[in-house]
C-alpha atoms as a PDB file:
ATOM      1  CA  UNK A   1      91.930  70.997 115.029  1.00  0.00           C
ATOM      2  CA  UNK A   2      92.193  69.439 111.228  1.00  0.00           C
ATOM      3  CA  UNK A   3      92.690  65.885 111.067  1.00  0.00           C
ATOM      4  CA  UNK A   4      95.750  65.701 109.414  1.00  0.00           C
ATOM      5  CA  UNK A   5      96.854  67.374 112.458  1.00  0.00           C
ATOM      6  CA  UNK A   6      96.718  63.928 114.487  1.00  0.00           C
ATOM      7  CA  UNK A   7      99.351  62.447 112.434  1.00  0.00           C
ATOM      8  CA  UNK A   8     102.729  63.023 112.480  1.00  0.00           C
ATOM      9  CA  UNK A   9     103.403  66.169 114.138  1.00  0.00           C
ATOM     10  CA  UNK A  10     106.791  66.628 112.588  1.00  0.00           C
ATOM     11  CA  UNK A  11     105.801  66.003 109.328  1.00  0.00           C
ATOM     12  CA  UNK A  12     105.561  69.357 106.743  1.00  0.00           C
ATOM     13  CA  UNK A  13     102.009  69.154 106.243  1.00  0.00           C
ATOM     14  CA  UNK A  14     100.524  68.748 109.918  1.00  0.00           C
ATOM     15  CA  UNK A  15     103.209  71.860 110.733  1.00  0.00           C
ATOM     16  CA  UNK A  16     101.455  74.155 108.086  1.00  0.00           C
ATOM     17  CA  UNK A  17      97.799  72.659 109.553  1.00  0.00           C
ATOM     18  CA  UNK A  18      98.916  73.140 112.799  1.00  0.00           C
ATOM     19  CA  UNK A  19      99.790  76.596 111.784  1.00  0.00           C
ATOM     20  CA  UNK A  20      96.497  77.255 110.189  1.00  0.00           C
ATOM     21  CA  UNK A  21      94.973  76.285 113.642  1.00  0.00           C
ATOM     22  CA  UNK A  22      96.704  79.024 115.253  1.00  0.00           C
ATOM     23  CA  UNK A  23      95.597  81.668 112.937  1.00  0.00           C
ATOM     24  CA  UNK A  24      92.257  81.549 114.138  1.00  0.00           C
ATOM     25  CA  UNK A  25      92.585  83.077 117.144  1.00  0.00           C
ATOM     26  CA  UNK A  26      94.553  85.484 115.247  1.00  0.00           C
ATOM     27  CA  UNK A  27      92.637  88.896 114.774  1.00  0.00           C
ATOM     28  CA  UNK A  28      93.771  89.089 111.394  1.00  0.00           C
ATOM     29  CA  UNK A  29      93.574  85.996 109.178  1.00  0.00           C
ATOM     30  CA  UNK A  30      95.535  86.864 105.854  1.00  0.00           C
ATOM     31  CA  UNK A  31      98.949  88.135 106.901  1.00  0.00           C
ATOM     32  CA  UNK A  32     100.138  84.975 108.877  1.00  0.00           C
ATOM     33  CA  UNK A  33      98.215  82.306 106.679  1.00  0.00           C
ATOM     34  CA  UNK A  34      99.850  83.670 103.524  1.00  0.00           C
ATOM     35  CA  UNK A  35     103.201  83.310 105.022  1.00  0.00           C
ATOM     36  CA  UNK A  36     102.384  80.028 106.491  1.00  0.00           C
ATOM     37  CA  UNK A  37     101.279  78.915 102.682  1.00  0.00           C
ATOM     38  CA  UNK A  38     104.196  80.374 101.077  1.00  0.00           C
ATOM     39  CA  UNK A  39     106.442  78.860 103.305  1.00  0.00           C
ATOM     40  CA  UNK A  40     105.062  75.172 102.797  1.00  0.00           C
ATOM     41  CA  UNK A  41     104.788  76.281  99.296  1.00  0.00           C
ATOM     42  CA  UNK A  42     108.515  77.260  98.979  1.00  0.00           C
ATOM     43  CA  UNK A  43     110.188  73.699 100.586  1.00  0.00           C
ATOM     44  CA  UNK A  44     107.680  71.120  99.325  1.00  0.00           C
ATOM     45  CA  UNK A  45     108.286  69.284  96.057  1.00  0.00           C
ATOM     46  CA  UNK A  46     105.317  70.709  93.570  1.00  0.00           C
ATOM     47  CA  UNK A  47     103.315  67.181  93.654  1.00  0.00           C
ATOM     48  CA  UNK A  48     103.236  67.350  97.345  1.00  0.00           C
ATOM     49  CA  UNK A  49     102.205  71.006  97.316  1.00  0.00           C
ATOM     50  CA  UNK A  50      99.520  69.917  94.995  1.00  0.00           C
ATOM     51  CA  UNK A  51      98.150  66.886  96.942  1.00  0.00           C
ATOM     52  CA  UNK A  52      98.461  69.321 100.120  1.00  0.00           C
ATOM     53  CA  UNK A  53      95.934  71.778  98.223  1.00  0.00           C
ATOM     54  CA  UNK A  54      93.099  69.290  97.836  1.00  0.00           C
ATOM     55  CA  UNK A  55      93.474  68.931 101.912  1.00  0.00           C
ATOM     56  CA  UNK A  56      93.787  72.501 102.632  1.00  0.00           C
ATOM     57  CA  UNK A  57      90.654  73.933 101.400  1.00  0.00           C
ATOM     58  CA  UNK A  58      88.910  71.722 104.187  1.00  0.00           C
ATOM     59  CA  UNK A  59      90.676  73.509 106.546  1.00  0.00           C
ATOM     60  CA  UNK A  60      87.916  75.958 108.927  1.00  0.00           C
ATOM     61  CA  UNK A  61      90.279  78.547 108.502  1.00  0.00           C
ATOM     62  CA  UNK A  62      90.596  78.468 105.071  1.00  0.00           C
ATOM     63  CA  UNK A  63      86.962  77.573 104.164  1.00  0.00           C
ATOM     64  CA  UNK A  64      86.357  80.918 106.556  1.00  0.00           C
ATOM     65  CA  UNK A  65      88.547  83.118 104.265  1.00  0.00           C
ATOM     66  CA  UNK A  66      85.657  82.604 100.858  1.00  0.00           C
ATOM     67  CA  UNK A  67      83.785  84.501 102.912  1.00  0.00           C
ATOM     68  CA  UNK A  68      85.730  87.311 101.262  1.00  0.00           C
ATOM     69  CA  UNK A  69      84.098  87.562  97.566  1.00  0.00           C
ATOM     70  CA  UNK A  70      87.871  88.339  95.806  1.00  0.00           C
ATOM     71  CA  UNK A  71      88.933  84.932  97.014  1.00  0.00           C
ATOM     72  CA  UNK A  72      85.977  83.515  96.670  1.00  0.00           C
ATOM     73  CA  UNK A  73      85.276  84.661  93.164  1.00  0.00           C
ATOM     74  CA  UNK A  74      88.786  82.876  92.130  1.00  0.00           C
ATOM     75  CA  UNK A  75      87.800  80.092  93.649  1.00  0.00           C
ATOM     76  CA  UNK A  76      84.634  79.332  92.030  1.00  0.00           C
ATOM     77  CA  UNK A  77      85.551  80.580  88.554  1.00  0.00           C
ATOM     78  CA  UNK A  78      81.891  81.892  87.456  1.00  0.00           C
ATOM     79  CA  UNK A  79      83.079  82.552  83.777  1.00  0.00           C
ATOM     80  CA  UNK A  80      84.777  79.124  83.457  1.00  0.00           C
ATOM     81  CA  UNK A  81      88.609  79.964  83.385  1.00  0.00           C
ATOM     82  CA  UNK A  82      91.104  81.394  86.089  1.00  0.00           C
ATOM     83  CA  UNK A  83      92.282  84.629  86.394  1.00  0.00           C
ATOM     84  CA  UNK A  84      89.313  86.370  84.708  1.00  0.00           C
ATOM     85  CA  UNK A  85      88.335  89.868  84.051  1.00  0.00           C
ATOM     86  CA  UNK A  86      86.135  90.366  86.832  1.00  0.00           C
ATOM     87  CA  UNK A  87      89.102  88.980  89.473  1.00  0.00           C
ATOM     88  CA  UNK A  88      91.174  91.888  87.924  1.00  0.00           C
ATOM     89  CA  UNK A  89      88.547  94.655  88.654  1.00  0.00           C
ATOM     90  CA  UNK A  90      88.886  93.422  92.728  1.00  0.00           C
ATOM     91  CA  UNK A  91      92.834  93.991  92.473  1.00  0.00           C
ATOM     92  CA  UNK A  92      92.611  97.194  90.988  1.00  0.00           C
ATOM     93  CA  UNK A  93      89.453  98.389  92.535  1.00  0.00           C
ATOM     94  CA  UNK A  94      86.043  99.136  91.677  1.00  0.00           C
ATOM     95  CA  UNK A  95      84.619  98.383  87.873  1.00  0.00           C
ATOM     96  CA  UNK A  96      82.392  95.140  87.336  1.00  0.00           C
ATOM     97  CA  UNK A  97      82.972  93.801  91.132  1.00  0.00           C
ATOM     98  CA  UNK A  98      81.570  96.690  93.179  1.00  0.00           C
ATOM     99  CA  UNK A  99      78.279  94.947  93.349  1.00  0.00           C
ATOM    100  CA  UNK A 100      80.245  92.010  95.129  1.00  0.00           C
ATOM    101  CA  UNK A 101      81.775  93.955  97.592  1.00  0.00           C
ATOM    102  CA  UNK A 102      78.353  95.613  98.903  1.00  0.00           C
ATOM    103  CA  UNK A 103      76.922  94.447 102.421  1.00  0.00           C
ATOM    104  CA  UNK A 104      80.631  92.553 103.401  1.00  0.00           C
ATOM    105  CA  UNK A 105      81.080  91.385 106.859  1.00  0.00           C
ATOM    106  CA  UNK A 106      83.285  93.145 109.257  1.00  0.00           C
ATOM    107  CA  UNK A 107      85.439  89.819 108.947  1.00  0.00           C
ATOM    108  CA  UNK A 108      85.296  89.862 105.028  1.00  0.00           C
ATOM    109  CA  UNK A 109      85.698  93.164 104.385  1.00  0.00           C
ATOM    110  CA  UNK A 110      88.717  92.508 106.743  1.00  0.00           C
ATOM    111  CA  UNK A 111      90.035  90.133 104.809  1.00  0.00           C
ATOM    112  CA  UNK A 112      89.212  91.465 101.397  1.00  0.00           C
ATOM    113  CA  UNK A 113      91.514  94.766 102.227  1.00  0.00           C
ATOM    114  CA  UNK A 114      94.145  92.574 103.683  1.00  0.00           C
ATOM    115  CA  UNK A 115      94.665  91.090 100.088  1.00  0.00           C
ATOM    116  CA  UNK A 116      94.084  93.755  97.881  1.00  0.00           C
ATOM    117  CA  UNK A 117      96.746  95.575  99.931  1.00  0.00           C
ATOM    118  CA  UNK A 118      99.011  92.727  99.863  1.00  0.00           C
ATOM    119  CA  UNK A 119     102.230  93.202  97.606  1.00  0.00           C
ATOM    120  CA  UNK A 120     100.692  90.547  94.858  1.00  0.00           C
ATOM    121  CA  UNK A 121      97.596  92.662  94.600  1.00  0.00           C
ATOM    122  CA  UNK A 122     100.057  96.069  94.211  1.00  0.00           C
ATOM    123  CA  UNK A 123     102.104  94.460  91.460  1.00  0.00           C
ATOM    124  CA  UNK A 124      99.094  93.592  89.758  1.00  0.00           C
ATOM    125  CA  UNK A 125      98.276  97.903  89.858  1.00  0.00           C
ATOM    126  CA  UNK A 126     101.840  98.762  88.755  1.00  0.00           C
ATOM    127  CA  UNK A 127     101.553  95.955  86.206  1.00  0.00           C
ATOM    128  CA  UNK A 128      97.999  97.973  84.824  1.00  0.00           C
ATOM    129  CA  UNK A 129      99.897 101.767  85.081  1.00  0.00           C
ATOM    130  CA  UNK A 130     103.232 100.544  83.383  1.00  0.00           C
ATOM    131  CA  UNK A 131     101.454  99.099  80.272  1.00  0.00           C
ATOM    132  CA  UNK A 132      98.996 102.335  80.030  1.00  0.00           C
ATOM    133  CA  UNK A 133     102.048 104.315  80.358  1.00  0.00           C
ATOM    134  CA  UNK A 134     103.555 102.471  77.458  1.00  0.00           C
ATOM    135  CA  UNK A 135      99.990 102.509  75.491  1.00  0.00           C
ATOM    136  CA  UNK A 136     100.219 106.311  76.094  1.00  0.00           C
ATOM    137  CA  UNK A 137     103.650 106.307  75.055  1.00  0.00           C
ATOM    138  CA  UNK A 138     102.928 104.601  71.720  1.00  0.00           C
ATOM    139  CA  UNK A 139      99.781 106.460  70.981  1.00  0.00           C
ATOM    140  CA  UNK A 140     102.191 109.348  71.336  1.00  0.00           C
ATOM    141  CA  UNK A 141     104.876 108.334  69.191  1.00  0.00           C
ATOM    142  CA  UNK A 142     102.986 107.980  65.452  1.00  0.00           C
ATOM    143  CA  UNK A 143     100.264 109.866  64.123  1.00  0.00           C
ATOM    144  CA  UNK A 144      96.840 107.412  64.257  1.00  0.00           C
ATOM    145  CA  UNK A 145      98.974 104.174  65.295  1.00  0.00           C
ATOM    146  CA  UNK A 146      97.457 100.669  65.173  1.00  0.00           C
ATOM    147  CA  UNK A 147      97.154  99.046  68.662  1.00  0.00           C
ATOM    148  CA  UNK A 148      96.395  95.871  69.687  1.00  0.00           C
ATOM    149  CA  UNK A 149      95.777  94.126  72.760  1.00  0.00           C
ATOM    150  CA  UNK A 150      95.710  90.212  73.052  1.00  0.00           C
ATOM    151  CA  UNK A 151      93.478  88.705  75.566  1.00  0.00           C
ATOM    152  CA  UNK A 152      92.453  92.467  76.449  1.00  0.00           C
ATOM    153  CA  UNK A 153      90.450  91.910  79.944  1.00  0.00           C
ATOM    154  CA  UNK A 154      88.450  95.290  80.592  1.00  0.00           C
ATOM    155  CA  UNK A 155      91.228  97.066  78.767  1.00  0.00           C
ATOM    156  CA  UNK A 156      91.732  99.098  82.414  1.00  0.00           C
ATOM    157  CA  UNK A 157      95.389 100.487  81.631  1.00  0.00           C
ATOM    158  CA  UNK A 158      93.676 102.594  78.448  1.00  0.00           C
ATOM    159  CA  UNK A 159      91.858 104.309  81.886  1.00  0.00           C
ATOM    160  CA  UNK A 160      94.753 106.095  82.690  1.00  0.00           C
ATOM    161  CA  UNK A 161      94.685 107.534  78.820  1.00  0.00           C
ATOM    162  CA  UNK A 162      94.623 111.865  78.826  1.00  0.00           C
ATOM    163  CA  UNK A 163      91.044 112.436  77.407  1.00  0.00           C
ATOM    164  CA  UNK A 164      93.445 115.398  75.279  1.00  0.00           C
ATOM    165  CA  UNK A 165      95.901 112.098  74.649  1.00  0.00           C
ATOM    166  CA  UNK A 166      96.243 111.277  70.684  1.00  0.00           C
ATOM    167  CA  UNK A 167      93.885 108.775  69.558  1.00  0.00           C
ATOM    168  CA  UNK A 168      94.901 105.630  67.312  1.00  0.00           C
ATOM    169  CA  UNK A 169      93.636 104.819  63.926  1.00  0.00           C
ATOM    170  CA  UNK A 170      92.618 101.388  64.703  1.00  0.00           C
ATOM    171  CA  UNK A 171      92.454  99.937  68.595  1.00  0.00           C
ATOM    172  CA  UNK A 172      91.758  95.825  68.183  1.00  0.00           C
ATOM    173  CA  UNK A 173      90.758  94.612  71.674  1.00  0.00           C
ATOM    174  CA  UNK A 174      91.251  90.499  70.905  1.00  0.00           C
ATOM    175  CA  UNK A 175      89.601  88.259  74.254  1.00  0.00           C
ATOM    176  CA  UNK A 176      88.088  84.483  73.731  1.00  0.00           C
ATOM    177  CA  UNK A 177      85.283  86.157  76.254  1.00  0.00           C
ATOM    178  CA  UNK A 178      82.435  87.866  74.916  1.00  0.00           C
ATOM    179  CA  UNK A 179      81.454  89.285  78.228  1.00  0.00           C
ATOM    180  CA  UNK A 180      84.818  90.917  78.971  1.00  0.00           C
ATOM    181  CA  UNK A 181      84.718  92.548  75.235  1.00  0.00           C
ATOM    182  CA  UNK A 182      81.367  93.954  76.116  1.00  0.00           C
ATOM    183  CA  UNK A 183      82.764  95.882  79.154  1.00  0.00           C
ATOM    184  CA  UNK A 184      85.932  96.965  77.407  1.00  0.00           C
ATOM    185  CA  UNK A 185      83.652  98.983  74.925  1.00  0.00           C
ATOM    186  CA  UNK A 186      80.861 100.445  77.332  1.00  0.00           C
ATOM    187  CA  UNK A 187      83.515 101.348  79.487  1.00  0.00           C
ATOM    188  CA  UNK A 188      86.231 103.481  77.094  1.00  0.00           C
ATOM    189  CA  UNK A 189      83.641 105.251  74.727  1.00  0.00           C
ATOM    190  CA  UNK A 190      86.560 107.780  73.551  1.00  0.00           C
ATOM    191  CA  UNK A 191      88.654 104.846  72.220  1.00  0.00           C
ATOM    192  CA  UNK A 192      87.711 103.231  68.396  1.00  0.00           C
ATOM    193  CA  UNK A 193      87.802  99.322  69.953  1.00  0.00           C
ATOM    194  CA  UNK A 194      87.038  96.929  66.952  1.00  0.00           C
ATOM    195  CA  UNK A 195      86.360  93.913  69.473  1.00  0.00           C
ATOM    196  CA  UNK A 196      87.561  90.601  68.695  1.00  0.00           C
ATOM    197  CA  UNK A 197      86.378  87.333  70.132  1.00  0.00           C
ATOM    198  CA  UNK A 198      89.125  84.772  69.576  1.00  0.00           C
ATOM    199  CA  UNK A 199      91.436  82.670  71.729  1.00  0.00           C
ATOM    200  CA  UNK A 200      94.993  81.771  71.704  1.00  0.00           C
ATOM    201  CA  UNK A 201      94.668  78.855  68.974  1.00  0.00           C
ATOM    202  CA  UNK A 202      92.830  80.811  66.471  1.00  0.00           C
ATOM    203  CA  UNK A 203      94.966  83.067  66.523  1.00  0.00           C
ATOM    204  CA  UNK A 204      97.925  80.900  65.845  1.00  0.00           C
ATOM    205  CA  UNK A 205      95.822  79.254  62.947  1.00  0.00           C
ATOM    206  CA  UNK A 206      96.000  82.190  60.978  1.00  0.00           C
ATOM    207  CA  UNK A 207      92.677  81.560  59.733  1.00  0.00           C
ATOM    208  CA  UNK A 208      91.796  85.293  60.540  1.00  0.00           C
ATOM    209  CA  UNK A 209      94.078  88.429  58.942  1.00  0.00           C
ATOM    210  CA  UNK A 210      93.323  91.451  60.943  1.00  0.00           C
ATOM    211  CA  UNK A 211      96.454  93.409  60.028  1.00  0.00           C
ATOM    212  CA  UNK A 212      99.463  94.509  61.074  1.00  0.00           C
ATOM    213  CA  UNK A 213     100.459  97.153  64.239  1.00  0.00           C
ATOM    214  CA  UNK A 214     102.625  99.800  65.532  1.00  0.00           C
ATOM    215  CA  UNK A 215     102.209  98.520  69.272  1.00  0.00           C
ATOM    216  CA  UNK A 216     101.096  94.544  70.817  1.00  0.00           C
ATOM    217  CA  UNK A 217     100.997  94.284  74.608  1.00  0.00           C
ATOM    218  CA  UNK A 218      99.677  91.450  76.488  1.00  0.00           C
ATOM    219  CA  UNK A 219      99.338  92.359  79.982  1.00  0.00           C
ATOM    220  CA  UNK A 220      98.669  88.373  81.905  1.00  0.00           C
ATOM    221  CA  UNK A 221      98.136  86.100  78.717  1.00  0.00           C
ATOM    222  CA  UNK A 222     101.267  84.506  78.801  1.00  0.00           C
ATOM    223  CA  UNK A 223     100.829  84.032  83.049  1.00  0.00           C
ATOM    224  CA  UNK A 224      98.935  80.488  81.870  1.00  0.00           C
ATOM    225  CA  UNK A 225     100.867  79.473  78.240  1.00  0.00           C
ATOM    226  CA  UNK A 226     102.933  76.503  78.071  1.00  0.00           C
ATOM    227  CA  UNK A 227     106.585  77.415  76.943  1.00  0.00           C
ATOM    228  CA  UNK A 228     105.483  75.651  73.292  1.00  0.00           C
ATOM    229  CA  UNK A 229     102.601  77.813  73.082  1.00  0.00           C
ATOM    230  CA  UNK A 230     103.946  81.060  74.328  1.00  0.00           C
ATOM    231  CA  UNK A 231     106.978  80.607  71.686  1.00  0.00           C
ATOM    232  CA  UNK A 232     104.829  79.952  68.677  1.00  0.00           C
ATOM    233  CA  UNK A 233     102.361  83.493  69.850  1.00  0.00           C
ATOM    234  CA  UNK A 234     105.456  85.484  70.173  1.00  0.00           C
ATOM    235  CA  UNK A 235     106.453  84.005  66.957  1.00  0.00           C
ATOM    236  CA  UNK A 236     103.144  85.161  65.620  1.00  0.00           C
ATOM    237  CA  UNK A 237     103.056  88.255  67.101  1.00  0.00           C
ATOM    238  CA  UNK A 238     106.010  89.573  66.148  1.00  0.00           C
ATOM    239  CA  UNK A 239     105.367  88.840  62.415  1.00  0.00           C
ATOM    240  CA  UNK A 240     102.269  91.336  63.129  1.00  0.00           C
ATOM    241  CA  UNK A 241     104.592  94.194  63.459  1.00  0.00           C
ATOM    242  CA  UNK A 242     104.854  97.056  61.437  1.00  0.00           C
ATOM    243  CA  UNK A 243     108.194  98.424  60.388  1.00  0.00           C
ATOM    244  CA  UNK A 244     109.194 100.594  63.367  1.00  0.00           C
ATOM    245  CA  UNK A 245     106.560  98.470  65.377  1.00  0.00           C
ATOM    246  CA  UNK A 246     107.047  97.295  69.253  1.00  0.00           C
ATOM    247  CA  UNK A 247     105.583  94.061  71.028  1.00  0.00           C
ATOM    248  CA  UNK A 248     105.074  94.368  74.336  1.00  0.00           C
ATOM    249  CA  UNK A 249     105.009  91.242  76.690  1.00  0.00           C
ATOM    250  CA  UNK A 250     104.317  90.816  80.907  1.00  0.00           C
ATOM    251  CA  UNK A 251     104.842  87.223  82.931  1.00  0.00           C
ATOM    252  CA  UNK A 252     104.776  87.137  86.397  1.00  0.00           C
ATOM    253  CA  UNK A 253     108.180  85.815  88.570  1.00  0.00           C
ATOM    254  CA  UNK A 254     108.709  83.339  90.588  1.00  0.00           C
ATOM    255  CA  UNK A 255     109.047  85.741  93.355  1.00  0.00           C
ATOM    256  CA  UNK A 256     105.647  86.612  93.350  1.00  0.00           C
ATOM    257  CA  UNK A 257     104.617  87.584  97.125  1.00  0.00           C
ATOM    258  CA  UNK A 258     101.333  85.599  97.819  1.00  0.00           C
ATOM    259  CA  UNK A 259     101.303  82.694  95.181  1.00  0.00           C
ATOM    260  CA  UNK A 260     100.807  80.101  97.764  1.00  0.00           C
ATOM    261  CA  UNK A 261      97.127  82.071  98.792  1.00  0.00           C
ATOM    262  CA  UNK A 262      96.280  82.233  94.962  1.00  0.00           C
ATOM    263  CA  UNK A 263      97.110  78.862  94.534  1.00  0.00           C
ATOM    264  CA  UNK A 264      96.533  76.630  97.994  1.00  0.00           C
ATOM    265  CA  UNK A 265      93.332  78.767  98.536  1.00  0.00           C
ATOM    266  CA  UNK A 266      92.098  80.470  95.183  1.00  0.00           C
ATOM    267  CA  UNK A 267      93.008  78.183  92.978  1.00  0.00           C
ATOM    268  CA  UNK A 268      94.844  79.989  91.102  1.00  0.00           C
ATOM    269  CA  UNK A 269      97.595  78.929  89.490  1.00  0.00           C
ATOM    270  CA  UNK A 270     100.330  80.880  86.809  1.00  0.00           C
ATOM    271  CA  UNK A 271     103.322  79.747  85.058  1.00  0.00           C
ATOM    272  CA  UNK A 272     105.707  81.961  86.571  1.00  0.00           C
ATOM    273  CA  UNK A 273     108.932  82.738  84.476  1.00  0.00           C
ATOM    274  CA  UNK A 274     112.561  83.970  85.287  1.00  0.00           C
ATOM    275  CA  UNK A 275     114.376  86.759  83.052  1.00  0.00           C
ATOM    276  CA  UNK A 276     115.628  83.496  81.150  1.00  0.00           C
ATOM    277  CA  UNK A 277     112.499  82.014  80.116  1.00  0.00           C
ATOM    278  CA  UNK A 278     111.028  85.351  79.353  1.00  0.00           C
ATOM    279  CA  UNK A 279     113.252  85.543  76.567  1.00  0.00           C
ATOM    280  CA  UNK A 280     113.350  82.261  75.545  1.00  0.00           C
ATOM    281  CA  UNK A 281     109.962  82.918  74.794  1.00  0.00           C
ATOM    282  CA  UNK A 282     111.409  84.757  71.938  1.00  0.00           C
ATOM    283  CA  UNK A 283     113.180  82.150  69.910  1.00  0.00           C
ATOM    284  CA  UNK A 284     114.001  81.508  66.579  1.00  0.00           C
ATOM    285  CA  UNK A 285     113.158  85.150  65.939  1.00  0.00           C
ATOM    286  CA  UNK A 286     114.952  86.401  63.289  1.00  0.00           C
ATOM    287  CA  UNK A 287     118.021  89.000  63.798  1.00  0.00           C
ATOM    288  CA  UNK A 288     116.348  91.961  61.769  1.00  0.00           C
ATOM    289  CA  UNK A 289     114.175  91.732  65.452  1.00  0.00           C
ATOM    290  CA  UNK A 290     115.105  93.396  68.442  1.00  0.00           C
ATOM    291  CA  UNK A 291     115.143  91.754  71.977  1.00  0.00           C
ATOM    292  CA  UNK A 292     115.411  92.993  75.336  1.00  0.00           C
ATOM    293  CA  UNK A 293     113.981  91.760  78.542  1.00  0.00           C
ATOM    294  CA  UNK A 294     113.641  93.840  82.075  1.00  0.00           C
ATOM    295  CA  UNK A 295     111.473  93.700  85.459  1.00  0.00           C
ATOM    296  CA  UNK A 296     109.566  95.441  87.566  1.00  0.00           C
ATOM    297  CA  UNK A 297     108.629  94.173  91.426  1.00  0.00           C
ATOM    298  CA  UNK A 298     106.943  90.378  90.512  1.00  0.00           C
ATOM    299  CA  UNK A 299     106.826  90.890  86.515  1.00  0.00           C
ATOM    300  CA  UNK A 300     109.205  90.416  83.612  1.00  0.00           C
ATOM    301  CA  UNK A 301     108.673  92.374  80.571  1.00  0.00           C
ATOM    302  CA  UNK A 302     109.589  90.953  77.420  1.00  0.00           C
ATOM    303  CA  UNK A 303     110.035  93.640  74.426  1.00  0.00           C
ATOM    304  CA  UNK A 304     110.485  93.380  70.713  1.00  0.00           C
ATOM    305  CA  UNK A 305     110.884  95.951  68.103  1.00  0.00           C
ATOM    306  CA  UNK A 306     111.127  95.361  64.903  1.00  0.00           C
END
C-alpha cells in the first residue's frame, strides 16, 4: 500500500491512493485509474492537484504503467518539450514511434492499446482528419494557394491529401524543431514544403517576412500559449492573410476525457479553453475580419476569414 495511504483515510488524496491500490489486482490497469485520476482531478483545487502529482508518480501502479512507451515517452520528454511530434505519431498510429512499440510486454502492449483507444487519443485522430479535410478543402478552393502551417509536427493531416488532389504554390511548414521538419519533408515528397525552423517569439518579432496566405491552421500550438501570447499570434496571423484568406485555429476543452492520465501520470499538461476563450483569443481584430468559433468532441475551432 502507498504511504500516504496510512494517513487520513477520509482525506481526498489517500481515497484516490487507496484507489490506485485496488487497481492492481485489476486485469486492466488504464480504464479504472484514469477515472480514478479524473475524478480527484475534477474536485481538487489545481495547487492540490499539482502537489498530489509529485506523490503520484511514486505510486507502484503508476510507476508500472511507463512500462508502456506512449506514456512513457511523455513522461520523459526526449526532445525537451511536451507534447512533441513523436507523442503524436503513438495517438495516431505508426510513423516515427513504430520502433518503440516493437518487443512490448503482454502488460504494455495492454496498456498502450487501452490509451490509444481511449476517447482523448480518438479526438486527437478526428482533430488530424478535420484539419486535412479543411487543408484539402483549401487546396481545392484557389488555383496554387499559399498554405501554411504553424508549429507543423509531422504535417500527418496532409496524409490524408488525394495524390490526384490540387497542389499549392507555396506549402511553409514553420516548427522551432529541426527534427520534426526533417520528417515532415521525407515523409510527403508530393508536397513543395519550404521548412521553417522558428518558434512562437520569432515569429511575433517580425524579424522574418515570409509572405502572406490563402489558408493558416495550427492544429495543438495554442494547447500550451498563455492567453497574452495566443492573442498577440492570432493578431499576427491574421495580418498574414490574403484577401479572401482563412485562419484556421484548434484548442483542446476542458472536457477533455483523460487529462488527469496526461497530466498526474504523463506529465502533460495543456491550457484547455471554453468556446469563450477561444474567441477571445481573437481580440482587437479589426471588423473588416470575420469570426466564428465551433467544436468538435474535446476541441474548439477558432476561424477567421478575412
Amino acid at each position: 500500500m502507498h504511504p500516504s495511504v496510512k494517513s487520513d483515510n477520509e482525506h481526498p488524496e489517500a481515497r484516490l491512493f487507496g484507489e490506485l491500490d485496488r487497481c492492481a489486482r485489476r486485469e486492466r490497469l488504464v480504464p479504472p485509474v484514469v477515472r480514478a485520476l479524473n475524478r480527484y482531478r475534477a474536485d481538487a483545487p489545481p495547487g492540490e492537484w499539482r502537489d498530489t502529482v509529485g506523490r503520484l508518480r511514486s505510486h507502484p501502479v503508476v510507476m508500472r504503467l511507463y512500462e508502456d512507451p506512449y506514456t512513457s515517452w511523455g513522461f520523459r520528454k526526449p526532445r525537451g518539450y511536451a507534447g512533441d511530434a513523436v507523442l503524436l505519431d503513438f495517438v495516431y498510429g505508426g510513423g516515427t514511434c513504430k520502433p518503440l512499440l516493437t518487443g512490448l510486454s503482454p502488460f504494455a502492449g495492454a496498456v498502450n492499446r487501452d490509451l490509444i483507444q481511449h476517447a482523448a487519443s480518438a479526438a486527437l485522430r478526428a482533430r488530424r482528419d478535420f484539419l486535412g479535410d479543411r487543408l484539402a478543402e483549401a487546396l481545392a478552393s484557389k488555383q496554387r494557394p499559399h498554405v501554411l502551417a504553424v508549429a507543423c509536427g509531422h504535417l500527418r493531416e496532409a496524409a490524408s491529401l488525394n495524390p490526384a488532389s490540387p497542389r499549392p504554390g507555396r506549402f511553409v511548414a514553420l516548427d522551432q524543431d529541426p527534427d520534426t521538419l526533417a520528417v515532415a519533408l521525407a515523409d510527403h515528397p508530393m508536397l513543395p514544403i519550404e521548412p521553417i525552423r522558428a518558434s512562437v517569439l520569432s515569429l511575433l518579432r517580425g524579424g522574418r517576412d515570409i509572405g502572406t496566405f490563402d489558408f493558416i491552421y495550427s492544429a495543438g500550438l495554442y494547447d500550451y500559449l498563455s492567453e497574452e501570447t495566443g492573442r498577440r499570434l492570432t493578431t499576427k496571423l491574421a495580418h498574414m492573410l490574403a484577401p479572401g484568406g482563412s485562419l484556421l485555429i484548434a484548442n483542446m476543452m476542458p472536457d477533455l476525457s483523460g487529462a488527469g492520465y496526461m497530466e498526474g501520470v504523463m506529465d502533460w499538461w495543456l491550457i484547455y479553453r471554453t468556446v469563450r476563450e477561444v474567441r477571445k483569443l481573437s481580440a482587437g481584430l479589426a471588423q473588416d475580419y470575420k469570426v466564428r468559433v465551433f467544436t468538435r468532441p474535446f476541441t474548439a475551432y477558432l476561424e477567421i476569414s478575412r
